[in-house]
C-alpha atoms as a PDB file:
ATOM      1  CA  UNK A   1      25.225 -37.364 -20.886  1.00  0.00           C
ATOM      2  CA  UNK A   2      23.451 -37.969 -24.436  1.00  0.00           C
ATOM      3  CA  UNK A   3      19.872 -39.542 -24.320  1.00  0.00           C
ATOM      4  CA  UNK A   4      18.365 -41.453 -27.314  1.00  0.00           C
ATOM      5  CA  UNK A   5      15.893 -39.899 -29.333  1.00  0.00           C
ATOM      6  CA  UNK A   6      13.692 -42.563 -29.619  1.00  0.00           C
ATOM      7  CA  UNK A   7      13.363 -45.806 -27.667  1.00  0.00           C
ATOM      8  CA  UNK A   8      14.359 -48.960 -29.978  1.00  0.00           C
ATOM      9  CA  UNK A   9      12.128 -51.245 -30.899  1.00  0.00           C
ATOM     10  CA  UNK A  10      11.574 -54.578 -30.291  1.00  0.00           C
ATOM     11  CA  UNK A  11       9.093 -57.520 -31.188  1.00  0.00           C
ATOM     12  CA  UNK A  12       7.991 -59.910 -27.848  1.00  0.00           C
ATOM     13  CA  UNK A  13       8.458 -63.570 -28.871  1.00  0.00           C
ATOM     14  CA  UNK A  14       7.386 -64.703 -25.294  1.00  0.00           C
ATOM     15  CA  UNK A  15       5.516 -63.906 -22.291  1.00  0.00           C
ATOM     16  CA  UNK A  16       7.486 -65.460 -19.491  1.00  0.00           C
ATOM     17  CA  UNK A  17       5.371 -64.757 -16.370  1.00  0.00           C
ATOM     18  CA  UNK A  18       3.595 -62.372 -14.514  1.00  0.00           C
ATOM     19  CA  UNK A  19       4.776 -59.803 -11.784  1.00  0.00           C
ATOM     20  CA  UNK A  20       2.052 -59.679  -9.361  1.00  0.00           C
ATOM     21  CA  UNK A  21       3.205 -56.214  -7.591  1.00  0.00           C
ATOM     22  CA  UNK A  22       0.515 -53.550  -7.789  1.00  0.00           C
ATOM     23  CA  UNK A  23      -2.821 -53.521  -9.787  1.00  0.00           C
ATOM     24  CA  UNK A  24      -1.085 -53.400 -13.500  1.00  0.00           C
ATOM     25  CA  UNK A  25      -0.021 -56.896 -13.528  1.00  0.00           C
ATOM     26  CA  UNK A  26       3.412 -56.369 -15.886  1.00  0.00           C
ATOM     27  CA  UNK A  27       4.873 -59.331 -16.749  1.00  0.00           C
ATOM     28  CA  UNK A  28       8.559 -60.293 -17.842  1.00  0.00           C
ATOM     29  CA  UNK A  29       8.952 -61.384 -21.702  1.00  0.00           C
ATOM     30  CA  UNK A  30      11.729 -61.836 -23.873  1.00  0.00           C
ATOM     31  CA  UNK A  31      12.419 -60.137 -27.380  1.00  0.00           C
ATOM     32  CA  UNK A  32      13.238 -60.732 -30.661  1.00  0.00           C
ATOM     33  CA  UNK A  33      16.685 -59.094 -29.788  1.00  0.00           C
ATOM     34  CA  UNK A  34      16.967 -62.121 -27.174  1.00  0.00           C
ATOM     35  CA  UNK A  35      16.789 -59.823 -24.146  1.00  0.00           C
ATOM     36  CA  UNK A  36      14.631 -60.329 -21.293  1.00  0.00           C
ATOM     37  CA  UNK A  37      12.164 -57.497 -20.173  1.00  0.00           C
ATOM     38  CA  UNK A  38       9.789 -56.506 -17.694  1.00  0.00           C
ATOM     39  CA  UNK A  39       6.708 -55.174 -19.736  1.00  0.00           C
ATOM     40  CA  UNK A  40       4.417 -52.733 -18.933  1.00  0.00           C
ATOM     41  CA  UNK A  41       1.181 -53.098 -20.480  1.00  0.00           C
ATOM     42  CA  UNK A  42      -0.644 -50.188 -22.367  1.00  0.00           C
ATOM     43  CA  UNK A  43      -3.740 -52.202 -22.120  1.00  0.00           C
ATOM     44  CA  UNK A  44      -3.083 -51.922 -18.480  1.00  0.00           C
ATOM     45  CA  UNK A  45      -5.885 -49.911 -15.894  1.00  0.00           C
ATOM     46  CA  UNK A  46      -3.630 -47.054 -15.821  1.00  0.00           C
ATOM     47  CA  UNK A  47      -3.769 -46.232 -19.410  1.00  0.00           C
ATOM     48  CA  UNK A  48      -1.062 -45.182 -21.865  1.00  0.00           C
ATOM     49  CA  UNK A  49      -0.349 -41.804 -19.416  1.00  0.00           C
ATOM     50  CA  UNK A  50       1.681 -44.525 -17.332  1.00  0.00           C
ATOM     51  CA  UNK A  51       4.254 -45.413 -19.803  1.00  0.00           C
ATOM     52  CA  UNK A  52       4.501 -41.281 -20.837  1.00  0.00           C
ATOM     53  CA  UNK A  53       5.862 -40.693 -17.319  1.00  0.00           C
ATOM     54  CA  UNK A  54       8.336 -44.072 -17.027  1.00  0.00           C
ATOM     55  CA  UNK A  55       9.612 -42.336 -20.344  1.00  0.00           C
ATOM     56  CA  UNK A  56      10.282 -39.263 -19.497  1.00  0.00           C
ATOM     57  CA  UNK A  57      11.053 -39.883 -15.786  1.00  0.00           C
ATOM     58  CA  UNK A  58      13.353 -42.194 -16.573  1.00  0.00           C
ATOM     59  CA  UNK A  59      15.250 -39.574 -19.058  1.00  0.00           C
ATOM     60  CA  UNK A  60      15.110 -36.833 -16.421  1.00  0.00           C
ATOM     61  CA  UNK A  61      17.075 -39.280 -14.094  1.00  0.00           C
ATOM     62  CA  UNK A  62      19.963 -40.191 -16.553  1.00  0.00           C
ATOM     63  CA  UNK A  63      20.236 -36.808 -17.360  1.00  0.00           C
ATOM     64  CA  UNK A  64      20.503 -36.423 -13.614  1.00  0.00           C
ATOM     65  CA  UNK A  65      23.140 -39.116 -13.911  1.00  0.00           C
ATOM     66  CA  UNK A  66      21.074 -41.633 -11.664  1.00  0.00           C
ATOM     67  CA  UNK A  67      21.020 -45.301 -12.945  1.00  0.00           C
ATOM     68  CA  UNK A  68      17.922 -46.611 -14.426  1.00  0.00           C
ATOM     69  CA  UNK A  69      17.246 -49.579 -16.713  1.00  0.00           C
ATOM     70  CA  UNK A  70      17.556 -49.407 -20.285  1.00  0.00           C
ATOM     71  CA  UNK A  71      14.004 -48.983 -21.644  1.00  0.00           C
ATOM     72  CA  UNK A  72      12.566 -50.358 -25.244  1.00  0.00           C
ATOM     73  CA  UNK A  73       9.314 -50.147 -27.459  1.00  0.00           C
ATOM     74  CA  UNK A  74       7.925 -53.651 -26.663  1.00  0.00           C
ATOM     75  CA  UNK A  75       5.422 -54.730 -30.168  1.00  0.00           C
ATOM     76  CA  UNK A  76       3.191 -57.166 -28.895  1.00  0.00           C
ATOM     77  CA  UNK A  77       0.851 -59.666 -30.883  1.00  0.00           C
ATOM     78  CA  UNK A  78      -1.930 -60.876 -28.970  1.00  0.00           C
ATOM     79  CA  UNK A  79      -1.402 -63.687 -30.689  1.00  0.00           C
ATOM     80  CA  UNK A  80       0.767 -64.317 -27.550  1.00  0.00           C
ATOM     81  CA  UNK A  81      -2.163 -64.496 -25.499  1.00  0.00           C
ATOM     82  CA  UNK A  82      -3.550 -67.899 -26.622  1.00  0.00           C
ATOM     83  CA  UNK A  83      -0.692 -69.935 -24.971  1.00  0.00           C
ATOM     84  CA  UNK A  84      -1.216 -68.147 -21.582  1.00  0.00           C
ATOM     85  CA  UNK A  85      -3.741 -70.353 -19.382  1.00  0.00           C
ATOM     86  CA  UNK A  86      -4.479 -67.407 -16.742  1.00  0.00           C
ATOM     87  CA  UNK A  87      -7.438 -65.478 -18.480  1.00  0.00           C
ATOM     88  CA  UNK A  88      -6.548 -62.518 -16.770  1.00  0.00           C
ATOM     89  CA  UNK A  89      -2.987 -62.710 -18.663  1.00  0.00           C
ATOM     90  CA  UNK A  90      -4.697 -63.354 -21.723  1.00  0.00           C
ATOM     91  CA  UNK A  91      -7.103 -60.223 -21.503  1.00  0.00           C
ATOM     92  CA  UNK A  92      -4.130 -58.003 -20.328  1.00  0.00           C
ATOM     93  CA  UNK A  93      -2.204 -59.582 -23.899  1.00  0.00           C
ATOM     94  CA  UNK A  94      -5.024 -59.110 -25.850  1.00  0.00           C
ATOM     95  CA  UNK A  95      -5.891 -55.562 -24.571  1.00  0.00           C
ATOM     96  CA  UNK A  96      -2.456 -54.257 -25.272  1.00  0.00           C
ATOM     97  CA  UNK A  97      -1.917 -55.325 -29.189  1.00  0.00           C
ATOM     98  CA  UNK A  98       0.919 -52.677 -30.491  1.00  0.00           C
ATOM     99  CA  UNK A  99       3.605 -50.860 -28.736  1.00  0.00           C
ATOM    100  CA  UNK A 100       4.359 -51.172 -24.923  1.00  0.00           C
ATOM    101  CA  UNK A 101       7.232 -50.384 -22.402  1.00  0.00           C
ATOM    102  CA  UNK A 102       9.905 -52.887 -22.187  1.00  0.00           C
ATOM    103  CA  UNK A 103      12.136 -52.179 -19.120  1.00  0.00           C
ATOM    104  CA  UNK A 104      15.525 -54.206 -19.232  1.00  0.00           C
ATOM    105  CA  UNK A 105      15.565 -56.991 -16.889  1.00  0.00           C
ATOM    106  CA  UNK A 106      18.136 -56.840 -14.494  1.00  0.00           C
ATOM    107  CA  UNK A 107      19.185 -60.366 -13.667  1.00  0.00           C
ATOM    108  CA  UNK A 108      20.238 -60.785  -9.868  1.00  0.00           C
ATOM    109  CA  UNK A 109      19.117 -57.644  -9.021  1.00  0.00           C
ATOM    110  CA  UNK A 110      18.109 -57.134  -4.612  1.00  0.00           C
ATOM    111  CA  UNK A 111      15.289 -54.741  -3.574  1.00  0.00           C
ATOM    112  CA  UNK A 112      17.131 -52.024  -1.736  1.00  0.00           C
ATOM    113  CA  UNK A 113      16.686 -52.968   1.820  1.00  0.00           C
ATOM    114  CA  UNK A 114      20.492 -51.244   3.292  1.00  0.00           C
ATOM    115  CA  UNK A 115      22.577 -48.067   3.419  1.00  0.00           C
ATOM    116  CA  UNK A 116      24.382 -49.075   0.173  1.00  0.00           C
ATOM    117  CA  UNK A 117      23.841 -46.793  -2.715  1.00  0.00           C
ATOM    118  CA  UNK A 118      26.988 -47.646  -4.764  1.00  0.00           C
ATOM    119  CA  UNK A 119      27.636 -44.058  -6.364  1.00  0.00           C
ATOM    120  CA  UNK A 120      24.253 -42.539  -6.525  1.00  0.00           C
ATOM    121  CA  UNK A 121      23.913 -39.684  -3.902  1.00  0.00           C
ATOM    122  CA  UNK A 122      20.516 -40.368  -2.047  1.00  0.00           C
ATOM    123  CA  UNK A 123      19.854 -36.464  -1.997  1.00  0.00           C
ATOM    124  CA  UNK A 124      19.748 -36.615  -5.845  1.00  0.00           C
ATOM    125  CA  UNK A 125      17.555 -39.440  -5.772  1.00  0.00           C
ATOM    126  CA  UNK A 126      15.401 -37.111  -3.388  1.00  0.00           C
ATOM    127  CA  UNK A 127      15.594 -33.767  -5.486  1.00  0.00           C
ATOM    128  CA  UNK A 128      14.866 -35.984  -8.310  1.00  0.00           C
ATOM    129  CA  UNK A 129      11.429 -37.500  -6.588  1.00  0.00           C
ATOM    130  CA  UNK A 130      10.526 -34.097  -5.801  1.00  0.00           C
ATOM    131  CA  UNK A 131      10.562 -33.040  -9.220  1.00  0.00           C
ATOM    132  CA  UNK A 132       8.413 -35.064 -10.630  1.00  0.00           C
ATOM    133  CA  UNK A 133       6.248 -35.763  -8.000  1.00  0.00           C
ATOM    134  CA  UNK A 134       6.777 -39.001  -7.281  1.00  0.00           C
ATOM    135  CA  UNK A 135       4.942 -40.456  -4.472  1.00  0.00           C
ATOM    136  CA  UNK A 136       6.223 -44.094  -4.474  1.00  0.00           C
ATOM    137  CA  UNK A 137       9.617 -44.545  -3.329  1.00  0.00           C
ATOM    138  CA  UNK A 138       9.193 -45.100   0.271  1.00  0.00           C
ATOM    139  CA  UNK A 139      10.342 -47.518   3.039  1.00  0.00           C
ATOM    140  CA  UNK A 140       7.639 -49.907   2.525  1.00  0.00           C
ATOM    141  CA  UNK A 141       8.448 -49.476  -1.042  1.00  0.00           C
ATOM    142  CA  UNK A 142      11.474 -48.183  -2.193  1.00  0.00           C
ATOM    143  CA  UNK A 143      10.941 -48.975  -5.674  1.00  0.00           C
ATOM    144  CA  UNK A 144      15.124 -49.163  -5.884  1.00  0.00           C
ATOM    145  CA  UNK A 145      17.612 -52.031  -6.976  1.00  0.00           C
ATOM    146  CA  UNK A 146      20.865 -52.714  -6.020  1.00  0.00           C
ATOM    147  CA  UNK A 147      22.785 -54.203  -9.142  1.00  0.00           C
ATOM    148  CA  UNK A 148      26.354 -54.665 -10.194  1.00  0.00           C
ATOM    149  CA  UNK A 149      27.118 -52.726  -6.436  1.00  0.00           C
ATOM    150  CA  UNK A 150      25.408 -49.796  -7.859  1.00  0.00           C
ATOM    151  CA  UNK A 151      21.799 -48.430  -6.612  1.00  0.00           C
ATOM    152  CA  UNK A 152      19.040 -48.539  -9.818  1.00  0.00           C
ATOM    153  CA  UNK A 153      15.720 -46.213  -9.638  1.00  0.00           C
ATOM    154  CA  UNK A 154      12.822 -47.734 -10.629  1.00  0.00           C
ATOM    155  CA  UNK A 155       9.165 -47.580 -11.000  1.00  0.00           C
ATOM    156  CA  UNK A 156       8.005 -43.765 -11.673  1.00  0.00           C
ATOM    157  CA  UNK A 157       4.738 -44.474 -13.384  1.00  0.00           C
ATOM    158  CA  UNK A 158       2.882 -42.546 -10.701  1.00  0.00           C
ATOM    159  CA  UNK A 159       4.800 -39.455 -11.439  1.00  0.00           C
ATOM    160  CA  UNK A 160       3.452 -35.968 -13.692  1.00  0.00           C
ATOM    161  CA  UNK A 161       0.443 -36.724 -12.087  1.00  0.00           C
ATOM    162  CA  UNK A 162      -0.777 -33.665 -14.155  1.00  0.00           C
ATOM    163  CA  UNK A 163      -1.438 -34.984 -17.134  1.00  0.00           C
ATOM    164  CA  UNK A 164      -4.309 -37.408 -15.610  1.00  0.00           C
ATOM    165  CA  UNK A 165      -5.852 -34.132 -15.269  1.00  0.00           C
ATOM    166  CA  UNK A 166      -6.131 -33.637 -18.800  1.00  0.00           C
ATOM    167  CA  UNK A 167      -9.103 -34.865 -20.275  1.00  0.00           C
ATOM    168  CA  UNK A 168     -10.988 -31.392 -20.479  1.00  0.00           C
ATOM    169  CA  UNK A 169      -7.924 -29.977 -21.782  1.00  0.00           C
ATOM    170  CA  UNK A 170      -4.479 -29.003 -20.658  1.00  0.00           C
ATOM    171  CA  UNK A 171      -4.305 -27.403 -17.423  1.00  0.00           C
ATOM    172  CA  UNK A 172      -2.651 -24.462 -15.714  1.00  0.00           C
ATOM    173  CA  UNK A 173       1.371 -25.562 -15.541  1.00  0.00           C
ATOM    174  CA  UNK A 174       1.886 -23.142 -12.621  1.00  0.00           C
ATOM    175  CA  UNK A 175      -0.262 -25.056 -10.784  1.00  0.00           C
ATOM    176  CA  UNK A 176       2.565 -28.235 -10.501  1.00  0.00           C
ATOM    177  CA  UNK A 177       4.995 -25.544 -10.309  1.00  0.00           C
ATOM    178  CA  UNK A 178       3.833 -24.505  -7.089  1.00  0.00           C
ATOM    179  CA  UNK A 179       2.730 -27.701  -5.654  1.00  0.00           C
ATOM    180  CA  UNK A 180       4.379 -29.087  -2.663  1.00  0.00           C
ATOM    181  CA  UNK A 181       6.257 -32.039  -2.352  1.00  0.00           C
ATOM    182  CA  UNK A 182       6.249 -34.060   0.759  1.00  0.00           C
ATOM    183  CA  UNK A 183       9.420 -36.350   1.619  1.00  0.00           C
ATOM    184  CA  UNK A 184       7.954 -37.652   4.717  1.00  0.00           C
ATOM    185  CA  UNK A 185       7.527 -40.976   4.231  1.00  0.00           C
ATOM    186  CA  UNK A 186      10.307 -40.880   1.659  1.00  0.00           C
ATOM    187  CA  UNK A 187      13.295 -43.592   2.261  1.00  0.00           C
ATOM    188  CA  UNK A 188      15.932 -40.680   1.850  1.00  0.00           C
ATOM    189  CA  UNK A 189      13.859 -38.002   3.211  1.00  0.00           C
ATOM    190  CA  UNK A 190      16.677 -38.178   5.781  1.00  0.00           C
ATOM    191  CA  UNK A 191      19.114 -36.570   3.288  1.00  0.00           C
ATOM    192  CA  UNK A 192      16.775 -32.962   2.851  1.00  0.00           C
ATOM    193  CA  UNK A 193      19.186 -31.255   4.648  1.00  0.00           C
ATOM    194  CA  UNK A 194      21.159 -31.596   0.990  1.00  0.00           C
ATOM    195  CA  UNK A 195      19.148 -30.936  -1.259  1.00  0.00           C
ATOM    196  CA  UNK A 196      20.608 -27.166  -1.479  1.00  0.00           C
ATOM    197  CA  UNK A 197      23.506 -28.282  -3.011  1.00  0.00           C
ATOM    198  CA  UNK A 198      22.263 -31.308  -5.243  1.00  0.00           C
ATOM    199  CA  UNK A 199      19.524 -28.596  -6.244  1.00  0.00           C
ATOM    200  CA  UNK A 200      22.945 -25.847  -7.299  1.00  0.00           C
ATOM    201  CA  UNK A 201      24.334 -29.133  -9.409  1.00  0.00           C
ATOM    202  CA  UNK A 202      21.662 -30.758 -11.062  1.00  0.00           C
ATOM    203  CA  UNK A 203      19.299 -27.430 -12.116  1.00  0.00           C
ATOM    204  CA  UNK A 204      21.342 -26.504 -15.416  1.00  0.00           C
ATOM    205  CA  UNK A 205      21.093 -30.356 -16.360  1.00  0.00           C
ATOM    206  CA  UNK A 206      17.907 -29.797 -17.182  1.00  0.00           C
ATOM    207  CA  UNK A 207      17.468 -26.996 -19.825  1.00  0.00           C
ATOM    208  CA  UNK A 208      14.748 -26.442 -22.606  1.00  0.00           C
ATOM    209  CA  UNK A 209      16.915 -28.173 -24.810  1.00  0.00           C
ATOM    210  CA  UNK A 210      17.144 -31.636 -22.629  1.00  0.00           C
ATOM    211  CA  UNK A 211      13.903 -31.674 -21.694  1.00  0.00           C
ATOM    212  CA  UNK A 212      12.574 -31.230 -25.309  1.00  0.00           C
ATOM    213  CA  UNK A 213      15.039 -34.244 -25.848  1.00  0.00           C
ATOM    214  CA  UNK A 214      13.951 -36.334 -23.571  1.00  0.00           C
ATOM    215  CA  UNK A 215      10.030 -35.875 -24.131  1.00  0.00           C
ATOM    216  CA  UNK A 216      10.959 -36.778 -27.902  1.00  0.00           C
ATOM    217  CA  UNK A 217      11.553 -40.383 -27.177  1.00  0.00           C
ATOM    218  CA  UNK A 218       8.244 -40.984 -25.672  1.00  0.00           C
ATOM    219  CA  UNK A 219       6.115 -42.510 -28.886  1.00  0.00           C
ATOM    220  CA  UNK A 220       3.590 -40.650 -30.416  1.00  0.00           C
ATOM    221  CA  UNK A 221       1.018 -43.515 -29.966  1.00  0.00           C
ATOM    222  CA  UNK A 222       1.308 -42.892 -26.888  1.00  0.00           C
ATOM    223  CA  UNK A 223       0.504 -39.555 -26.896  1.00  0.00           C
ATOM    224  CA  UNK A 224      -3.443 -39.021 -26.532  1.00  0.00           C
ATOM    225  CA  UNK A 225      -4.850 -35.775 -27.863  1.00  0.00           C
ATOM    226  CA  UNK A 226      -6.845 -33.637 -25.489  1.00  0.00           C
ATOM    227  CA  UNK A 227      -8.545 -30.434 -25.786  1.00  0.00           C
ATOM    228  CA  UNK A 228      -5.326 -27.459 -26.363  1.00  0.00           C
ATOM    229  CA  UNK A 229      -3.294 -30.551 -27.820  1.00  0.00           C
ATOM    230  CA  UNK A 230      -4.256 -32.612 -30.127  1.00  0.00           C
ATOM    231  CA  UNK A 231      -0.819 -33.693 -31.874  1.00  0.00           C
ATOM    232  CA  UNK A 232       1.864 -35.188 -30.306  1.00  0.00           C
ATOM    233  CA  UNK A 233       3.950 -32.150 -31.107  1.00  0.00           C
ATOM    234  CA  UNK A 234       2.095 -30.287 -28.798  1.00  0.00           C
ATOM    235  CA  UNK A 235       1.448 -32.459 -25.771  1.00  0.00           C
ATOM    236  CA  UNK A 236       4.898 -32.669 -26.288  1.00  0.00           C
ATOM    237  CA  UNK A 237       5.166 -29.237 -25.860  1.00  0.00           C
ATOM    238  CA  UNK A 238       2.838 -29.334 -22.649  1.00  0.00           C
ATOM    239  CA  UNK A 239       5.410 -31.283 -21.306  1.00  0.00           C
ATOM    240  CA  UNK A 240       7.769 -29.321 -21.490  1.00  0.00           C
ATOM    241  CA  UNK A 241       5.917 -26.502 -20.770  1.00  0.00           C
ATOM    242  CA  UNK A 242       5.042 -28.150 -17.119  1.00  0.00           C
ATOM    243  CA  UNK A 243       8.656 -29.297 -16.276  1.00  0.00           C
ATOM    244  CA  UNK A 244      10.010 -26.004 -17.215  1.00  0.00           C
ATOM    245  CA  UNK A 245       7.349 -24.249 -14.605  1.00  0.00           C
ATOM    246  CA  UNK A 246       7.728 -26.435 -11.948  1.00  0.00           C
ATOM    247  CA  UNK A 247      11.925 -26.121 -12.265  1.00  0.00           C
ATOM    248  CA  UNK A 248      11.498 -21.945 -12.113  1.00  0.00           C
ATOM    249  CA  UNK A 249      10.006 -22.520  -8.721  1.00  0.00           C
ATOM    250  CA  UNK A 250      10.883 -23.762  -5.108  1.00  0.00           C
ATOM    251  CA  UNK A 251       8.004 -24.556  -3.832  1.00  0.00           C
ATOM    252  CA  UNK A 252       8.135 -28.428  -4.060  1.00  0.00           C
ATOM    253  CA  UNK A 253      11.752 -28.713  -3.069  1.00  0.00           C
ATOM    254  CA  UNK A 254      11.834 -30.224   0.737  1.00  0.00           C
ATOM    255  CA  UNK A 255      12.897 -28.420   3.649  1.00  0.00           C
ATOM    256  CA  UNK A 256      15.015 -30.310   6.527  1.00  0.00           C
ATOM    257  CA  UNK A 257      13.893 -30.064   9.552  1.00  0.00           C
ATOM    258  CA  UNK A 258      15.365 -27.971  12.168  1.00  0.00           C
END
């Protein structure tokens, strides 16, 4: 399954309205390529670390062959901001002047609230959590769309929670390798009992040489140096490093229960 090596780019012409789910108020706007997005704001109180993991999670699950929206480099002018009447809309526009994450729209799209996944094997969607940590995919939010009869994953920003721990320098990568993974409160933590088999699939997928793919489309902008790393070639690298750790261990894979 080829990924792109760099997300395309595209200008916002219009901010359409706010998406008041969660604390980083993104908003849906449409481009100069006359497609509709939902944004997600650098200027944002999560910081720029936020759009690194949508990036990359959302490369590890099309590599996984999962379906997630179609993401673009959103350039916005806070020039924007002075038609916006909600002042909290206009610091959010003016805070994030540059690139951002544009995540296509999907028009019609249902919050997942069934047993239909379409094609999408809710195990994989659970091995695929469990890699990267993700925390937020459960029943009161499942952070998943059903569209075009097909199940969509969404919404990984709170993944590679290891690179928030980066500001006095990159840390230990064996450290996420070994860290468990908890699919309690998952809404397929039901399907653990097949992981094993997802786990026999899906592991070669991801290889040195996809991952390194995959990290390249996140942009370099985005990519703030810390102590050990100070280009983007090497928190790049990091990256890479980490995902490569934590997929040479077991420890974070979930165990059914008896």
């Amino acid at each position: 399954m080829s990924l792109p090596s760099a997300l395309p780019q595209v200008t916002v012409t219009r901010y359409v309205t706010p998406l008041r789910e969660g604390g980083s108020l993104p908003g849906i706007v449409e481009g100069d390529d006359l497609g509709t997005y939902v944004c997600k704001f650098r200027g944002a109180g999560q910081g720029l670390r936020v759009l690194v993991a949508e990036v990359i999670a959302s490369g590890i699950a099309t590599r996984l062959g999962l379906k997630t929206p179609r993401l673009v480099m959103l350039d916005v002018d806070p020039a924007i901001a002075r038609y916006e009447a909600d002042e909290e809309v206009q610091d959010l526009l003016n805070a994030s002047a540059g690139l951002n994450l544009g995540i296509d729209f999907l028009p019609g799209a249902f919050g997942y609230d069934s047993d239909v996944v379409g094609e999408i094997d809710p195990a994989r969607v659970l091995w695929f959590d469990a890699f990267i940590a993700n925390v937020d995919r459960s029943y009161r939010n499942p952070n998943l769309l059903l569209w075009g009869s097909d199940l969509w994953v969404i919404d990984h920003g709170a993944s590679l929670y290891f690179h928030h721990a980066w500001a006095g320098g990159i840390t230990d990568p064996q450290r996420f390798a070994n860290q468990q993974w908890s699919s309690d409160d998952h809404i397929f933590g039901t399907y653990a009992d097949r992981l094993p088999t997802v786990d026999a699939a899906v592991t070669p997928l991801l290889d040195e040489a996809s991952l390194t793919t995959i990290v390249a489309a996140v942009p370099d902008e985005w990519l703030e140096p810390v102590p050990g790393a100070e280009t983007p070639a090497e928190l790049r690298a990091a990256y890479v490093r980490f995902l490569r750790a934590r997929l040479g261990t077991r420890q974070w894979l979930p165990v059914a229960a008896a």
